[in-house]
Structures are given as C-alpha cells and as structure tokens.
Protein backbone atom coordinates (compact mmCIF):
# COMPACT_ATOMS: atom_id res chain seq x y z
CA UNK A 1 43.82 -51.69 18.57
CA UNK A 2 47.15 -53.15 19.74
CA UNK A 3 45.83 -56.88 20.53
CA UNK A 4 43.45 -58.14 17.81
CA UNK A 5 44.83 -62.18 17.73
CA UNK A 6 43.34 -64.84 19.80
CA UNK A 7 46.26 -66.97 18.26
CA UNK A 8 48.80 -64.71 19.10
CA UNK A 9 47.03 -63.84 22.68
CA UNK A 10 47.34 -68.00 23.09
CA UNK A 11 51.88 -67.90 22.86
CA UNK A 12 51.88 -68.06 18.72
CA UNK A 13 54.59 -66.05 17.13
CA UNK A 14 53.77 -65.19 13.81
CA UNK A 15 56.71 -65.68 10.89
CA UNK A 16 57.56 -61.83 9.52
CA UNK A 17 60.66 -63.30 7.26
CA UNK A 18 59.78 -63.12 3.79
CA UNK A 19 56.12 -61.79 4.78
CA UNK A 20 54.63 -58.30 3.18
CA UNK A 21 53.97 -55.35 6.06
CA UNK A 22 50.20 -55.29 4.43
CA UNK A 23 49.75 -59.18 6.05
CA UNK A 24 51.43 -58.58 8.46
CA UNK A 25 48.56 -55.42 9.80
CA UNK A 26 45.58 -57.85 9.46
CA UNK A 27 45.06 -61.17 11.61
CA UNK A 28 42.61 -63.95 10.90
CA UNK A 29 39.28 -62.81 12.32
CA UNK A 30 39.45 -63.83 15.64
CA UNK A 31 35.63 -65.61 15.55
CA UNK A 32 37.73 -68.43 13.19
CA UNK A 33 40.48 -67.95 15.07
CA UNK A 34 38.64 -69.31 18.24
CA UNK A 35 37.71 -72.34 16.31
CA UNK A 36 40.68 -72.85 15.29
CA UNK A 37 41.90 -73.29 18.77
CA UNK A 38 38.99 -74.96 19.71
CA UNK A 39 40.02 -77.80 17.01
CA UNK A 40 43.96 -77.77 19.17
CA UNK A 41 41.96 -77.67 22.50
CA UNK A 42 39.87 -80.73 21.32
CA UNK A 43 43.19 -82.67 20.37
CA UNK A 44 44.13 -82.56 24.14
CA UNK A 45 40.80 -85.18 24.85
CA UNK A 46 38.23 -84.73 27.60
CA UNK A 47 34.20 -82.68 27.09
CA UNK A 48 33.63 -81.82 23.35
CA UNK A 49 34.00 -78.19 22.63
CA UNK A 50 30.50 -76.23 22.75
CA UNK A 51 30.38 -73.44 20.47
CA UNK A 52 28.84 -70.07 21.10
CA UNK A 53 31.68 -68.76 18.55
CA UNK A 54 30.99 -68.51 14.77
CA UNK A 55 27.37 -67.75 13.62
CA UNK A 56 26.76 -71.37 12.05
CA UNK A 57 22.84 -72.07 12.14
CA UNK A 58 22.49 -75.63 13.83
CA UNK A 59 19.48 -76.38 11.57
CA UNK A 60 20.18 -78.14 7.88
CA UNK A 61 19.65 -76.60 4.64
CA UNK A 62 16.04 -76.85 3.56
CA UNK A 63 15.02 -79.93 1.63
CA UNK A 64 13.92 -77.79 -1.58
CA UNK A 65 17.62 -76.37 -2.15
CA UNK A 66 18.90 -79.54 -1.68
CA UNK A 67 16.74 -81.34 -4.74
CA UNK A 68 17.69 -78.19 -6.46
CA UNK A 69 21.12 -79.01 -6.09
CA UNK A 70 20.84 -82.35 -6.77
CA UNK A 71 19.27 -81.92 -10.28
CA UNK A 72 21.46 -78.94 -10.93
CA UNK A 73 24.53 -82.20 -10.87
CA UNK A 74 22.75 -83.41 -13.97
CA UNK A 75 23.59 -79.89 -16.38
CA UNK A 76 26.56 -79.78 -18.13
CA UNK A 77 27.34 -76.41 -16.94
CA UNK A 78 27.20 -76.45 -13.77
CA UNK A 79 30.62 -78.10 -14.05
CA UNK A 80 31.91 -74.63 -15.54
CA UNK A 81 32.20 -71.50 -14.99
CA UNK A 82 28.72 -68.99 -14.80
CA UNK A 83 29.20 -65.14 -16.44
CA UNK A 84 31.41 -63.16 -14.00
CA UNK A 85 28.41 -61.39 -12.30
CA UNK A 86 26.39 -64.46 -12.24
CA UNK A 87 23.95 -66.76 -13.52
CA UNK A 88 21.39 -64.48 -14.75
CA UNK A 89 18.25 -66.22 -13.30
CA UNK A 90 19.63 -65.62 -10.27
CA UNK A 91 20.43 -61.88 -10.49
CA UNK A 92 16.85 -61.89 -12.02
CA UNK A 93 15.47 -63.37 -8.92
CA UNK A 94 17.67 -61.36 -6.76
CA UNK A 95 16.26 -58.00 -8.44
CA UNK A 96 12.63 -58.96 -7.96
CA UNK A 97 13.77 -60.26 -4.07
CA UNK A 98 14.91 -56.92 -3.63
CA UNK A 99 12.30 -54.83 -5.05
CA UNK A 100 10.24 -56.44 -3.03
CA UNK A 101 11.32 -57.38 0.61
CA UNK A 102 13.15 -54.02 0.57
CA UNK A 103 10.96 -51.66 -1.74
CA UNK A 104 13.97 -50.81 -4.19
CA UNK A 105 12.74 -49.79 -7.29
CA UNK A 106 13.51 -50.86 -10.95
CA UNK A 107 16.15 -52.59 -10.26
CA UNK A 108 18.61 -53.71 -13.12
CA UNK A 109 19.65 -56.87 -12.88
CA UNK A 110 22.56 -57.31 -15.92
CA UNK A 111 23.66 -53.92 -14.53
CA UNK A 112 23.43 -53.50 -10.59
CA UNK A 113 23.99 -57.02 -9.16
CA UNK A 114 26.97 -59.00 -8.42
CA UNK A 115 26.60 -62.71 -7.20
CA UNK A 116 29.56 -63.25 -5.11
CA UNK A 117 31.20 -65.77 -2.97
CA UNK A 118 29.59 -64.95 0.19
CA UNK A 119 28.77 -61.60 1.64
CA UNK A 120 32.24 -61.03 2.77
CA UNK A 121 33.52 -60.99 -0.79
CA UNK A 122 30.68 -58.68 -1.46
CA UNK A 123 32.19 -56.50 1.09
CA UNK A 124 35.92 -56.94 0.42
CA UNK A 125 35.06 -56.27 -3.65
CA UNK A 126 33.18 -52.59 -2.23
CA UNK A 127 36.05 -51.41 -0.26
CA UNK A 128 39.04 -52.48 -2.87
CA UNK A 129 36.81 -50.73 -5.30
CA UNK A 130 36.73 -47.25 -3.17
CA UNK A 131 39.35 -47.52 -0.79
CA UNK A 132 43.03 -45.51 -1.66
CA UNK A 133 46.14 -46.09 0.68
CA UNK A 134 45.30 -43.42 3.86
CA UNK A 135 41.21 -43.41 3.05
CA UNK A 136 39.17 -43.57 6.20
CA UNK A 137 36.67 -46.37 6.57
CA UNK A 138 34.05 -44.99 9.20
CA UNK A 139 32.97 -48.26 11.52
CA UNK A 140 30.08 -48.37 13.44
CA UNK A 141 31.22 -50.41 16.55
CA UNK A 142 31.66 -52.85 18.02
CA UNK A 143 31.82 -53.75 14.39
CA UNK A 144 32.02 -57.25 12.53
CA UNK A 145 35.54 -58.40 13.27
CA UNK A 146 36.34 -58.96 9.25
CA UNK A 147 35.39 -55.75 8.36
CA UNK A 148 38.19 -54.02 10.48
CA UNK A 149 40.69 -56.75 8.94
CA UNK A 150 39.40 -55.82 5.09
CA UNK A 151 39.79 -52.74 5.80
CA UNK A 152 43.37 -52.58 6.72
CA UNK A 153 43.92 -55.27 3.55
CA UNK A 154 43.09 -52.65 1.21
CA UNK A 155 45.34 -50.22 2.70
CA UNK A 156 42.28 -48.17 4.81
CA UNK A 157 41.88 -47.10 8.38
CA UNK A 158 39.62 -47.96 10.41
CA UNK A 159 37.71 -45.34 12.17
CA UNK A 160 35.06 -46.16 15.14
CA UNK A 161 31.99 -44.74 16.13
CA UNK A 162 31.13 -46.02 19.38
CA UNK A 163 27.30 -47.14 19.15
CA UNK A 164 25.47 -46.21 22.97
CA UNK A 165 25.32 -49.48 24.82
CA UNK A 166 22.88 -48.48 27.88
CA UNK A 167 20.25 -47.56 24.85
CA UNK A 168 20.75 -51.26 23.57
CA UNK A 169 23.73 -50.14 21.20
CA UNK A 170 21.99 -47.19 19.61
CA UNK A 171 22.97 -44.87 16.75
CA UNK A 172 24.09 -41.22 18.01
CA UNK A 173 24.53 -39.93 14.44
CA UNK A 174 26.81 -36.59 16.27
CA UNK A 175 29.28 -39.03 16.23
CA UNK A 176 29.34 -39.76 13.07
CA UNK A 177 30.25 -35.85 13.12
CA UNK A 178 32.97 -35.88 15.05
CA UNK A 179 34.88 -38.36 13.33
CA UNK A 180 34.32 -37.61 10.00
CA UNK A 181 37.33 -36.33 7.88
CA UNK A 182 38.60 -35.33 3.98
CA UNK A 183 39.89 -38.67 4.22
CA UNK A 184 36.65 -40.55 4.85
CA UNK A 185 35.85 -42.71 1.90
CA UNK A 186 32.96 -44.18 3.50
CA UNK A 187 30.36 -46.08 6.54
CA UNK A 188 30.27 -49.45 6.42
CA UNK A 189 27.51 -51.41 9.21
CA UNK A 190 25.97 -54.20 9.50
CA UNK A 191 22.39 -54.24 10.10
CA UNK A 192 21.02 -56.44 11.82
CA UNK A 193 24.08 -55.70 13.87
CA UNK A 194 27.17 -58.63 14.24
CA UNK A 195 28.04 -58.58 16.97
CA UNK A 196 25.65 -56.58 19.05
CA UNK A 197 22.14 -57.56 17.51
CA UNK A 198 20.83 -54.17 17.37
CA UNK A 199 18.55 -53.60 14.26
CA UNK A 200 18.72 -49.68 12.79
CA UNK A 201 15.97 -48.08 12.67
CA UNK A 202 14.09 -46.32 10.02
CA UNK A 203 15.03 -42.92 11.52
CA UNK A 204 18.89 -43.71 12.29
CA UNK A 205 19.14 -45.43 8.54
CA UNK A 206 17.53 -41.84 6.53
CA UNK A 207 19.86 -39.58 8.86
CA UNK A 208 23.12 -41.92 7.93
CA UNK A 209 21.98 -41.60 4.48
CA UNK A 210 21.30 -37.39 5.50
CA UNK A 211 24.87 -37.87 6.51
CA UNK A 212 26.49 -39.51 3.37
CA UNK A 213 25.18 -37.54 1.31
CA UNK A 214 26.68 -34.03 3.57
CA UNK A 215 29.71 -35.44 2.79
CA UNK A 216 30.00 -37.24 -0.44
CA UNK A 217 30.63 -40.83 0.87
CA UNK A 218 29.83 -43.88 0.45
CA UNK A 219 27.33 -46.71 2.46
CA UNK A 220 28.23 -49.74 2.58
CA UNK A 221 25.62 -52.03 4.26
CA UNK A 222 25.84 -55.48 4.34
CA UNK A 223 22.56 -56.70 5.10
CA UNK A 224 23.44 -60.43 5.90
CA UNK A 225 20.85 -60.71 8.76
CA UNK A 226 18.04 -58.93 7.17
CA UNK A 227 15.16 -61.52 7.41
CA UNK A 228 16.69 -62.02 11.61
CA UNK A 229 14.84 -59.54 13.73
CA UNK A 230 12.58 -60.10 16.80
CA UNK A 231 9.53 -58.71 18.73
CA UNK A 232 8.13 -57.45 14.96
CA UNK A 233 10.63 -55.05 14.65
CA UNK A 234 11.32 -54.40 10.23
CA UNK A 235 14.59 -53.86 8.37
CA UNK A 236 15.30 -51.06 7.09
CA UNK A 237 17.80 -50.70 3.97
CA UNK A 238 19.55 -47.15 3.01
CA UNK A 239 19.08 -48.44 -0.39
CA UNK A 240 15.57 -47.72 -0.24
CA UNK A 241 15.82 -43.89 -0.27
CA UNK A 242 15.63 -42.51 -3.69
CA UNK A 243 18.15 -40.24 -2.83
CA UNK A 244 21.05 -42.75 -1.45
CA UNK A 245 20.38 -44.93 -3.64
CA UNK A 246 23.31 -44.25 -6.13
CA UNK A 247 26.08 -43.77 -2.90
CA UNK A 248 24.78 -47.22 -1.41
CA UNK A 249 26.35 -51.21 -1.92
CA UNK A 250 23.65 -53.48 -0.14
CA UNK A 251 25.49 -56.19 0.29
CA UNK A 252 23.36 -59.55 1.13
CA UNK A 253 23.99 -63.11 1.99
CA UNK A 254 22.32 -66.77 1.34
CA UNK A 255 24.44 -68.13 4.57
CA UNK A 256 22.11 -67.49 7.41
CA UNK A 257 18.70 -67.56 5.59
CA UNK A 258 18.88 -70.70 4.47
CA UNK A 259 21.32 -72.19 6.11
CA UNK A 260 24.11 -72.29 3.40
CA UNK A 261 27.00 -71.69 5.26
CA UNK A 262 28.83 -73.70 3.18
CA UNK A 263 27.88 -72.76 0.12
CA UNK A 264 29.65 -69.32 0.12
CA UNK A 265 26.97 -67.17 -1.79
CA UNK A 266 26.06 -63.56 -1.56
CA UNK A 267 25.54 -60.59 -3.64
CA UNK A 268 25.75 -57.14 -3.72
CA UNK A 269 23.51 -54.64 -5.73
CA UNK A 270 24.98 -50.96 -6.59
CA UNK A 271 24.74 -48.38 -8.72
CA UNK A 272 25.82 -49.77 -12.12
CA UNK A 273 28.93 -47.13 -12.23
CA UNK A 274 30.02 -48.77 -8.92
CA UNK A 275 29.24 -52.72 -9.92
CA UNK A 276 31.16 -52.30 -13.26
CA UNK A 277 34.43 -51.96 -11.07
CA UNK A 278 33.72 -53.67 -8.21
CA UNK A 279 33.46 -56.79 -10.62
CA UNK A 280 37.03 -56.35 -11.64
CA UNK A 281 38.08 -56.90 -7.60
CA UNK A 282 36.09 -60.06 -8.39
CA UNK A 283 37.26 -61.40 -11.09
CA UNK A 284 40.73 -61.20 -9.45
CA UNK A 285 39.95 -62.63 -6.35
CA UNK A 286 37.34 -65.72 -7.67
CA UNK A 287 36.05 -65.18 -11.38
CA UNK A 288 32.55 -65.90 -10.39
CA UNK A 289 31.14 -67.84 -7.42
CA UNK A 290 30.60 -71.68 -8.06
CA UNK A 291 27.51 -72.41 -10.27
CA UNK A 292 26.46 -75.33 -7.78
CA UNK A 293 26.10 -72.71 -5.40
CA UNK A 294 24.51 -70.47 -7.53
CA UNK A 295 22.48 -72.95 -8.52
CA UNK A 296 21.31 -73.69 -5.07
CA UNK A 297 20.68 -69.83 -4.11
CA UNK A 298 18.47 -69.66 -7.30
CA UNK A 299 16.46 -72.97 -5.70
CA UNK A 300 16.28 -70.95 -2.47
CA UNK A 301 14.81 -68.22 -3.67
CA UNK A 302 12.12 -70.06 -5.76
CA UNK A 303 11.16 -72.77 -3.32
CA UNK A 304 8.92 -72.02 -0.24
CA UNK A 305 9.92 -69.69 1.86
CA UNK A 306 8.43 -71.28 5.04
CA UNK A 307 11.32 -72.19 5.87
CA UNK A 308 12.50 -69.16 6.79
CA UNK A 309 9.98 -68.40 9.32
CA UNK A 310 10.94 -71.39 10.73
CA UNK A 311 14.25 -70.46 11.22
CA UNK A 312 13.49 -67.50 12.87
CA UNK A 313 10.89 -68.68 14.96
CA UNK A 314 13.90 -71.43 16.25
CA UNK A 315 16.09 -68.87 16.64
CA UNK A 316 13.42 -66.27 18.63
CA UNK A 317 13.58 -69.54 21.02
CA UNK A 318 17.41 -69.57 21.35
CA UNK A 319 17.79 -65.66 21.97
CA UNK A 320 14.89 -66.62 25.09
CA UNK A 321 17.23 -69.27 26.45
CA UNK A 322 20.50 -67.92 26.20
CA UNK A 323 18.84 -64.62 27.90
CA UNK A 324 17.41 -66.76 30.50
CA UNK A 325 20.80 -68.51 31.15
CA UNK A 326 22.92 -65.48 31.36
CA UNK A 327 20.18 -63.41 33.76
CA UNK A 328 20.75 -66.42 36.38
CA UNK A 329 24.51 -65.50 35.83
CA UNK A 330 23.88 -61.85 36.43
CA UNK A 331 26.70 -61.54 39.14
CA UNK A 332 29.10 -62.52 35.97
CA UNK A 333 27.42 -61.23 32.71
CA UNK A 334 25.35 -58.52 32.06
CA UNK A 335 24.07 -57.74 28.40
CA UNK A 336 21.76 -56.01 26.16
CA UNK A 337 19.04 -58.44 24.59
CA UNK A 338 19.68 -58.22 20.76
CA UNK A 339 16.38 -57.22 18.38
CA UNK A 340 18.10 -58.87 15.55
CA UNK A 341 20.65 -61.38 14.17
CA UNK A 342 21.55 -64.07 16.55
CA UNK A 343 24.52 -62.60 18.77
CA UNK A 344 24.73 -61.04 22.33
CA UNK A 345 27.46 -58.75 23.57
CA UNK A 346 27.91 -60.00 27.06
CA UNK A 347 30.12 -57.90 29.33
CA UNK A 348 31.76 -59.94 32.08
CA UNK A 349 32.15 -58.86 35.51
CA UNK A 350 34.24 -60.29 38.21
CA UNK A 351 37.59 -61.00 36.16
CA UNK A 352 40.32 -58.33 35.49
CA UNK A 353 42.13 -59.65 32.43
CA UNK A 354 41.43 -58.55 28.83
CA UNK A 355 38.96 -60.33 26.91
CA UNK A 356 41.21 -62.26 25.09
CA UNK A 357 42.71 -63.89 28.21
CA UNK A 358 38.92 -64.58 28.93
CA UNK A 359 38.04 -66.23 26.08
CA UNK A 360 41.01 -68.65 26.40
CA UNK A 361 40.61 -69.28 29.95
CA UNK A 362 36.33 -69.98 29.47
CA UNK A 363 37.75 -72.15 26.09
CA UNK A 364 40.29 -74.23 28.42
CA UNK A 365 38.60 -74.85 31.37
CA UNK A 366 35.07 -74.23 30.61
CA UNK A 367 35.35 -76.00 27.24
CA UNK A 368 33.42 -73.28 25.65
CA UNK A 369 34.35 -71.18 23.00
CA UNK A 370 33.24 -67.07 23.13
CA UNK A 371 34.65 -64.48 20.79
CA UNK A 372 37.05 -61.85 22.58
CA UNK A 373 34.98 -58.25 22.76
CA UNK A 374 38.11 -56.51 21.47
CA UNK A 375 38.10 -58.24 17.98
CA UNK A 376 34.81 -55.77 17.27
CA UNK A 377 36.63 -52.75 18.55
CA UNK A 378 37.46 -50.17 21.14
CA UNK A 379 33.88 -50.44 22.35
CA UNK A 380 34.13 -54.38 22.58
CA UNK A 381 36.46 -54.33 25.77
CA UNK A 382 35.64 -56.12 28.98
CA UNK A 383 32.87 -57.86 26.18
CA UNK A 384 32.54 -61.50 25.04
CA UNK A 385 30.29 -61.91 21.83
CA UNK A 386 28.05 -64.98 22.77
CA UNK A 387 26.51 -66.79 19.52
CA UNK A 388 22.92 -68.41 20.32
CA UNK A 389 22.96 -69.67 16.37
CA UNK A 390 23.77 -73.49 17.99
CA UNK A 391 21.28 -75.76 19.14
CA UNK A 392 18.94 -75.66 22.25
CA UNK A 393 20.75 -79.03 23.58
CA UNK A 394 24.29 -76.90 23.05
CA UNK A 395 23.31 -73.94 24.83
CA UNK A 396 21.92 -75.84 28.19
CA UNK A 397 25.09 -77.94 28.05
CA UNK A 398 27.38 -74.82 27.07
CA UNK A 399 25.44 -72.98 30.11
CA UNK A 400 25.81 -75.88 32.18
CA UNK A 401 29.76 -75.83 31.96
CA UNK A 402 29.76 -72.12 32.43
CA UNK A 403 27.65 -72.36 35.69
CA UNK A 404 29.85 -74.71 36.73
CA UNK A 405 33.27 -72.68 35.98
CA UNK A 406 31.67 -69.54 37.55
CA UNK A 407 31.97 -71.40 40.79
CA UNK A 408 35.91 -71.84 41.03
CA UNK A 409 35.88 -67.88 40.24
C-alpha cells in the first residue's frame, strides 16, 4: 500500500522534521481527508460540494434523545466525569440491548462493557490491548480505511484477505488459510461491511469463529451497522457462539442508529479478562466518554425505537436511488448492490488513473466528493466508495453533476 493519502495524492508534502517514524506510517483516513479538501475546494467559490464521502446520516437525531439531553443539562454531574467504563445505567441497558438483539447470554455489565468515545475508540482500545510491535492484524478487505491506519499506530501489520467481489464481496474462509501466520494476533471486520455493504452470514460468521479458535486468535468485530441491512436479511454476531465468546470484542456504535454522529459514543463488550485492560488504553487516550453523551445514548436506548425503522426504511430508499443512478451510468460504474450499511463500492470504467487521481478530478470538476478505492485496500483499486447516507435531494443533484461530467470524458 504505497499511496494511502488523498492529501498527499492532491501536491501536500508532509513535515518529517521533528516527527516520530510511527506518525509518520499512518495518514488521516482518507474518507476525512476528502472532506477536508472538499472544505479547500469550497473556498475557491462556484456549486456547493455534494457529499457521497463520510457516512453522516442526513436525518436529525430523534426528538426523544434530544429532551433526554436537555434534562440531563439540569444534573450536576453531567458536568463531570462518569466511572471510567461508564455510567452504569447505560452499560446496564447496553447488556440487556445485547442479550437481546444479538442473543448473548448473561451478560455482565460492571465486568464486560466499555462505553467509549465512539466505535473507533472501541476498536483502537482492542488492538493496543493485543497488538505487540510485528503482530499481524488479519483484514478482511476492502476494509474500513481507519482500521488499516490503527493498525499500523499500534505498531501491527496489516494483512488482507481479499473478500470475492463477483459473489457480492463474499467470505472465502481458505483465505483466511493462506494468510494466516505465528504472528497473527487477530481478524478484525466490519459487519455490515464499510465499505462494501456486504452483511456476513450466519455460516461465514461460525466458520471465522471455527477459524479463531484453530488458531488461538482473536475477533474483533465492530458491529457499527448492525440494525442497517436490507431485503430481510439478519445480523449475525460471532459473539453469539458459546464457544467464541471469550476470543470475541463486539464493538458497537450509537453514530448511525440514531443519528449521533456527533456525539462520539460506542461501546465494546468482551470477556472481562480482555475489558479490564483494554480500559487502561482508555483511560489514556479519554478517561471516559462525555456524560452528555452518555447521557443521550442511555435516552436512546430507552425511548422508542421507531425511529430506527424509520431510518432504515429512508435509507432502503437511498440504496434504490443511488442504484438506479449508477445503472443509467453503466458505461462508467459498475457495482455490487450492498445488503447492508449504507455504502457502494463502485468500480469505474473508462479512466486509467488510480483512484486517488479520480476522486480529485470527480471532487474538482464534478464538485462531488467519493472516497479513493485504495484507502480500503489492495482489493479497493480501480474502486470509488460511494456513500448514499445523504439526502434524496443530494444524491439527484450529486448524480446530476456526475451525468454531466461523464460527458466531457
């Protein structure tokens, strides 16, 4: 992976002076990275910037967490700090959430859950807790651009198993063979997938766990998009089988669900051998995650969940559109629809640059910002990760421009 930087790819030199080697292996993912350029693009005046970048829902946080907050402004302690591991209501609620949207049983919630600042703390406090200079972190790619970088931070390598595209990104577990090591430390997946919104199945899940447990590693599933799939197809957690149970961090996420973004809340739930050190990675990064937030996830997960269904039922809509859209572009794109989260891995035809040059050239003269295929892996070349999380209004406009920049192709 010799290119991962859309702000390098764009002319940016990057200081080294002064700067450690360890930094200087990892880049900002390049999903904020695009943004980020977007914000320099926008500077220059003309069309607003549509986004089918980062996965921001375009819907607001429901009403219920919002009172929640609001009355949670009123306690005196939600101006302080919470326990390190969190308010316990909330891993309370979190344990019974669990038990029952993912059949996990007995769950202990003093001892196996961690409320953290987002899922990708979650997931940066698992592999600091396993990972030793050298250890090999087994990816199944195209993988979530911020895993590969957290990876690296702790001092890992990244190893990718290529998922099979033509079968709509599907698990060949023989691969998993191949690449394994005595280095391997552990998988980590997302599931629903980010980028390529393929959702696991039940079989592919019980043979990884078959496969962790061969060779004494460790899962780490972070499970952001859980409640996102389509066409009644059900998640399936490796946490759920007795027998993985105690090699397995679920890692979760409030973000998406509810539409707290912002709020930067997650968990993860472990084995309690695993939690106890995981929470000393978090109390050196953050101490705990902000009680307003915490307060809010706890309002989320006692309010109605209607809301939710909502959300997906919005979302089912978007996937339709943007499918719709890129099939009467099929002599540019082609794809694989996505049975979960709310991302499509589009592979462009016609242009023979890397995607990185892509994405910059579709950002600067479409207006449009897409996330470079490469930042998810080997597998992601000649791919652009198109995000359908915006509204209906941004993808016909977004669509409109690209239609319209096809043409001076």
């Amino acid at each position: 992976m010799k290119k991962r930087s859309a702000i390098e790819a764009s002319g940016h030199k990057f200081r080294t002076k002064n700067i450690s080697k360890r930094v200087q292996k990892i880049v900002i993912s390049p999903i904020k990275e695009m943004s980020i350029l977007a914000d320099i693009e926008a500077e220059k005046g003309g069309a607003n910037i549509i986004s089918f970048g980062q996965g921001i829902p375009y819907f607001d946080t429901p009403e219920y967490i919002k009172s929640a907050v609001r009355k949670s402004l009123d306690d005196l302690d939600t101006a302080k700090y919470t326990l390190e591991p969190g308010i316990t209501e909330l891993r309370t609620l979190l344990a019974g959430h669990l038990e029952k949207s993912k059949g996990i049983k007995k769950i202990k919630p003093k001892k196996e859950i961690m409320v953290s600042a987002g899922c990708q703390e979650a997931v940066d406090c698992a592999l600091a807790t396993i990972i030793d200079p050298g250890d090999h972190i087994l990816l199944l790619e195209p993988a979530f651009a911020s895993h590969i970088e957290q990876i690296l931070q702790w001092g890992g390598k990244p190893i990718f198993v290529p998922l099979e595209e033509k079968l709509g990104w599907k698990l060949d577990i023989e691969k998993c063979e191949e690449k394994i090591t005595k280095k391997t430390k552990a998988i980590l997946f997302s599931n629903p997938s980010n980028p390529t919104g393929t959702v696991f199945s039940k079989k592919e899940v019980i043979a990884l766990t078959k496969f962790a447990e061969k060779h004494n590693i460790i899962i780490i599933s972070d499970e952001t998009y859980d409640f996102l799939t389509y066409e009644n197809i059900c998640h399936f957690s490796p946490a759920s089988v007795p027998g993985a149970r105690s090699r397995t961090i679920l890692c979760g996420s409030f973000s998406k669900k509810y539409a707290m973004t912002g709020y930067r809340i997650g968990f993860a739930f472990a084995d309690e051998g695993i939690i106890d050190h995981m929470l000393k990675v978090h109390d050196a990064l953050v101490i705990c995650a902000p009680a307003i937030s915490q307060k809010a996830a706890i309002g989320a997960l006692k309010g109605n969940q209607e809301s939710v269904s909502d959300f997906v039922s919005k979302l089912s809509e978007n996937r339709d559109l943007m499918c719709s859209h890129l099939d009467e572009l099929s002599d540019y794109f082609e794809y694989q629809k996505p049975k979960g989260a709310y991302y499509i891995m589009v592979k462009y035809k016609k242009l023979k640059m890397d995607s990185f040059k892509v994405s910059l050239k579709i950002l600067k003269e479409a207006k449009v910002i897409t996330i470079p295929g490469d930042a998810f892996g080997p597998s992601g070349k000649g791919y652009l990760r198109f995000s359908f999380a915006c509204s209906p209004k941004e993808i016909e406009e977004g669509f409109r421009r690209l239609k319209n920049w096809t043409k001076n192709l």
